[in-house]
N, C-alpha and C. Protein backbone atom coordinates (compact mmCIF):
# COMPACT_ATOMS: atom_id res chain seq x y z
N UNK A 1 0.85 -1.18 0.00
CA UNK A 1 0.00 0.00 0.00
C UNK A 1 0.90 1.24 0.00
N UNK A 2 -0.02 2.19 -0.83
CA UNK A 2 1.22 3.77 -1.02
C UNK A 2 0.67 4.38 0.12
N UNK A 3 1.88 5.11 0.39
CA UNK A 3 1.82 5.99 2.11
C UNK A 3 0.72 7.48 1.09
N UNK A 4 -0.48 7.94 1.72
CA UNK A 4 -0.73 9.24 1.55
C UNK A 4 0.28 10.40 0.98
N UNK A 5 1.47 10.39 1.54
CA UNK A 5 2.13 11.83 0.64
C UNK A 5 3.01 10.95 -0.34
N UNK A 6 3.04 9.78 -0.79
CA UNK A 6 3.35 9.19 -2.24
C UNK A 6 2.22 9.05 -3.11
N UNK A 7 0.98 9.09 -2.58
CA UNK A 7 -0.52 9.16 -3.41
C UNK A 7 -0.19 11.14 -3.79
N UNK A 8 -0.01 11.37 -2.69
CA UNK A 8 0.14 12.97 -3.26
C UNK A 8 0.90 13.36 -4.21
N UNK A 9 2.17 13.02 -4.02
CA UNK A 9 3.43 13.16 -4.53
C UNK A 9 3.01 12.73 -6.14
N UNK A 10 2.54 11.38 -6.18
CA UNK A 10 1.94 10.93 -7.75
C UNK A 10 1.23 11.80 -8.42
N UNK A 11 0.47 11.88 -7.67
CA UNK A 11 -1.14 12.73 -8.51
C UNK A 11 -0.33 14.25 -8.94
N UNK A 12 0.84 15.14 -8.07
CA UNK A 12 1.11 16.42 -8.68
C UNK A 12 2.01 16.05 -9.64
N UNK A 13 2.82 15.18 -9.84
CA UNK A 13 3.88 14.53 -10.77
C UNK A 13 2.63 14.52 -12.11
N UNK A 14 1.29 14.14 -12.15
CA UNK A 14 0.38 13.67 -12.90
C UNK A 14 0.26 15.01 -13.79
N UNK A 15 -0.13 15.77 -12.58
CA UNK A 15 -0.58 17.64 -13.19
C UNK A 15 0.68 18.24 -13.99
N UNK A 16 1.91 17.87 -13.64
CA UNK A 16 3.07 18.60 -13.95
C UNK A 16 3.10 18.04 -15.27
N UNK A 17 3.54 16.82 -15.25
CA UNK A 17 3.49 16.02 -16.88
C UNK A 17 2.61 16.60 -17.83
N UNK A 18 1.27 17.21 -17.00
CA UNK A 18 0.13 17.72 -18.31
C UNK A 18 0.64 19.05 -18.06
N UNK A 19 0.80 20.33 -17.29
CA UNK A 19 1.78 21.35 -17.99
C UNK A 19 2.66 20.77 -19.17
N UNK A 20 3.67 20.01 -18.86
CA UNK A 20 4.68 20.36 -19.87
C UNK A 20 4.37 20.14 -21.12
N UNK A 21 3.48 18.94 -21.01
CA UNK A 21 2.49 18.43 -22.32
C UNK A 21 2.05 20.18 -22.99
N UNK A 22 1.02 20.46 -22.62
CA UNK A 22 0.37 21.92 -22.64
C UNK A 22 1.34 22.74 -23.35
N UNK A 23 2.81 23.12 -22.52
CA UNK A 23 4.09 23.78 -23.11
C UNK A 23 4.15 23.34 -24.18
N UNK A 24 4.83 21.91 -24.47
CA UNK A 24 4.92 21.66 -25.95
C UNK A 24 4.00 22.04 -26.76
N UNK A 25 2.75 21.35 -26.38
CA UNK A 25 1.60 21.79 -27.37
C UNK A 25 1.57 23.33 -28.01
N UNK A 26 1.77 24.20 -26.75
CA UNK A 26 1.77 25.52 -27.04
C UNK A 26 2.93 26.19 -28.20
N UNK A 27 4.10 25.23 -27.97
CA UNK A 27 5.20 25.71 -28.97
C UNK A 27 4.81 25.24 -30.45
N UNK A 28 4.40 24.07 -30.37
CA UNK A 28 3.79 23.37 -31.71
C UNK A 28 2.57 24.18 -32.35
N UNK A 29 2.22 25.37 -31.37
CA UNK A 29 0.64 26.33 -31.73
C UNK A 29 -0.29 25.05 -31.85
N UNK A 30 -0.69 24.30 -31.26
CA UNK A 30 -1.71 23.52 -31.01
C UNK A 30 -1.93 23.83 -29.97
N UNK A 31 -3.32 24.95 -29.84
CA UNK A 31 -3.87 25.59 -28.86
C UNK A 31 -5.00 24.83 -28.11
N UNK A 32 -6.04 23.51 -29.18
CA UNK A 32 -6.72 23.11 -28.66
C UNK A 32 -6.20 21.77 -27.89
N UNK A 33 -5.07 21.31 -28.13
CA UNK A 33 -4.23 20.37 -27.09
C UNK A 33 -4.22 21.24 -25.78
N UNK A 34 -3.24 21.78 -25.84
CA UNK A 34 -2.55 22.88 -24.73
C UNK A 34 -3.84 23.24 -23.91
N UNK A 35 -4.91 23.42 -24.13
CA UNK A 35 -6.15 23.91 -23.51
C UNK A 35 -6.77 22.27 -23.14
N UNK A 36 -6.48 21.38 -23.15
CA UNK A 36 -7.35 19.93 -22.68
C UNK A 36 -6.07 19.51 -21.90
N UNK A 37 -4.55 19.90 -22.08
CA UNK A 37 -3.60 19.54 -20.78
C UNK A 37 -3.65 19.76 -19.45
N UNK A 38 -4.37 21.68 -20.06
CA UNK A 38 -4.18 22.00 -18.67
C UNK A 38 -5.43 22.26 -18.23
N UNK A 39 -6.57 21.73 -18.75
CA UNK A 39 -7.85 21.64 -18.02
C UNK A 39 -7.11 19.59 -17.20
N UNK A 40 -6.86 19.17 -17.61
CA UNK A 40 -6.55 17.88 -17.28
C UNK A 40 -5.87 18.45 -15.44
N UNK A 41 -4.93 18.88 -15.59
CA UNK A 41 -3.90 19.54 -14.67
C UNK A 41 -4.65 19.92 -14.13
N UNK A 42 -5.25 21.18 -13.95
CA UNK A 42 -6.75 21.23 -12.90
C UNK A 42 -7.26 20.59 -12.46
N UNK A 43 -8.14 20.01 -13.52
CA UNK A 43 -9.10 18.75 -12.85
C UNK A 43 -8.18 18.10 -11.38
N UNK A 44 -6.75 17.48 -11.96
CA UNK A 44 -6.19 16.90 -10.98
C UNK A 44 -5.87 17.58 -9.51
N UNK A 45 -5.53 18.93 -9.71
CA UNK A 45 -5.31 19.94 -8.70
C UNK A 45 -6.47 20.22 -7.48
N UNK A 46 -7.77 20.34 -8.46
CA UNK A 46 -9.05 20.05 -7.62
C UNK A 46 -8.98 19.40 -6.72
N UNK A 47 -9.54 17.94 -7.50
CA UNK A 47 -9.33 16.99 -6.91
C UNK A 47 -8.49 16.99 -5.41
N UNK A 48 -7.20 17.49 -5.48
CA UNK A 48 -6.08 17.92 -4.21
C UNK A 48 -6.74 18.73 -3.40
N UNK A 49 -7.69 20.01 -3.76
CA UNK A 49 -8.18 20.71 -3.09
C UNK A 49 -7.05 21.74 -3.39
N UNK A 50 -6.36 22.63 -4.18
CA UNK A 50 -5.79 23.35 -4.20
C UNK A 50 -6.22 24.08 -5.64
N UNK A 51 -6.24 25.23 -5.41
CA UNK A 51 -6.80 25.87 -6.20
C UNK A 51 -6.14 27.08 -7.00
C-alpha cells in the first residue's frame, strides 16, 4: 500500500506532466491540445483541493 504523501506526490507529478504536455503543445501552436492539458492539470489539482 502507497503511504498518503506518495498518493500525493503521484497525482502532482500527474498535473506537472500535463503542464509540460500543454508547453509543448503551445510551442507546436496547437492551442486546442494545450487547452485539454491544462484543463486535465486542474481537474487533478481540484481533486487535491488546491486551487
Amino acid at each position: 500500500m502507497i503511504s498518503t504523501l506518495e498518493a500525493l506526490k503521484m497525482q502532482l507529478r500527474q498535473a506537472i506532466i500535463q503542464l509540460e504536455q500543454a508547453e509543448k503543445s503551445l510551442h507546436k501552436e496547437e492551442m486546442t491540445h494545450a487547452s485539454i492539458y491544462v484543463e486535465n492539470a486542474k481537474g487533478i489539482l481540484l481533486k487535491l483541493g488546491i486551487r
